[in-house]
Protein backbone atom coordinates (compact mmCIF):
# COMPACT_ATOMS: atom_id res chain seq x y z
CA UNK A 1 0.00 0.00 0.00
CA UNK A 2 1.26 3.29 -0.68
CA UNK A 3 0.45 6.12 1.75
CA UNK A 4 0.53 8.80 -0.84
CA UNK A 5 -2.12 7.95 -3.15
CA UNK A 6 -5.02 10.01 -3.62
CA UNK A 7 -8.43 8.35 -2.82
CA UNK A 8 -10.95 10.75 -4.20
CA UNK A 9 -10.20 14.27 -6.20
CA UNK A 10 -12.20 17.09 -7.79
CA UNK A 11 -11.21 17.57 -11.64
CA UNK A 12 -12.08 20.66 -13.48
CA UNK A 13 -14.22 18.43 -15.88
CA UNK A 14 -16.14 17.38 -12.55
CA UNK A 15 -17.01 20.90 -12.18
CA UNK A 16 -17.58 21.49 -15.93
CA UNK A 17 -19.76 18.60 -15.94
CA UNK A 18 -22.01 19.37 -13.18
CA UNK A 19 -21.77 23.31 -14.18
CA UNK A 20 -23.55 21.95 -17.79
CA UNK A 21 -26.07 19.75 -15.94
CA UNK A 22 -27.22 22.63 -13.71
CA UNK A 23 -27.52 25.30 -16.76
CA UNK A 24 -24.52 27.40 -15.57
CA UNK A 25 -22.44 29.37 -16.90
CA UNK A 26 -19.09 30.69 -15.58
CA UNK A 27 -15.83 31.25 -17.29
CA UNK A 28 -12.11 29.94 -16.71
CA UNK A 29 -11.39 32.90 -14.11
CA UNK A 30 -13.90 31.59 -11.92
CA UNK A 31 -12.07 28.30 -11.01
CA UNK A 32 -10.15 29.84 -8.19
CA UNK A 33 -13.71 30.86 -6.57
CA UNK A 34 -15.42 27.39 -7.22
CA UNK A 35 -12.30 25.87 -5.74
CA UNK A 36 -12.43 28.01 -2.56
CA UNK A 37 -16.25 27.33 -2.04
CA UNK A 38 -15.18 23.71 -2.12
CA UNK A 39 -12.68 23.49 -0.09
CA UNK A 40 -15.49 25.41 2.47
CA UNK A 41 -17.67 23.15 1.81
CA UNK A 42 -15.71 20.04 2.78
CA UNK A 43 -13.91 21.48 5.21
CA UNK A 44 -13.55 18.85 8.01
CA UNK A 45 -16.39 16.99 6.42
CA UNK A 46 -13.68 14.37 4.94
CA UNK A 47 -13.23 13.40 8.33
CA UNK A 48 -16.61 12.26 8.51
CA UNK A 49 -16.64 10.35 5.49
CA UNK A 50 -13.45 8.13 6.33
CA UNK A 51 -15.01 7.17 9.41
CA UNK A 52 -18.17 6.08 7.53
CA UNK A 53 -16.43 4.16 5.39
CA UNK A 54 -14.47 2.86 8.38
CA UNK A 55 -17.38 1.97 10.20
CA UNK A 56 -19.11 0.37 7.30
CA UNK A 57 -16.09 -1.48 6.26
CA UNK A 58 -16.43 -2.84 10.01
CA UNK A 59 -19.46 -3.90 9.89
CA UNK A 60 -19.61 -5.83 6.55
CA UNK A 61 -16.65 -7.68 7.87
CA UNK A 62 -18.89 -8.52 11.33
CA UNK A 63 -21.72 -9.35 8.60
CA UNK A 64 -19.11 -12.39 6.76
């Protein structure tokens, strides 16, 4: 196991992709602001999904 790879990430084309779905509009410049609100957004909120993936990767292993 490696300790340095990334588990989940936010591409641009995520955000392009759910930007087109929604109807909106916004240009290049506004990456740096969608990228802030993100990171707001998540804040410690990662936190809480490792530990529900811990937890449920405990208890299908309880389930076996």
């Amino acid at each position: 196991m490696t300790k340095q790879k990334t588990l989940y990430s936010i591409r641009t084309l995520d955000v392009i992709n759910v930007a087109r779905e929604l109807g909106t509009n916004f240009e290049p410049r506004d990456f740096n602001f969608i990228e802030d609100k993100i990171g707001d957004f998540f804040g410690s909120q990662w936190h809480d999904a490792v530990e529900y993936a811990l937890v449920e990767l405990r208890s299908n292993k309880k389930c076996q």
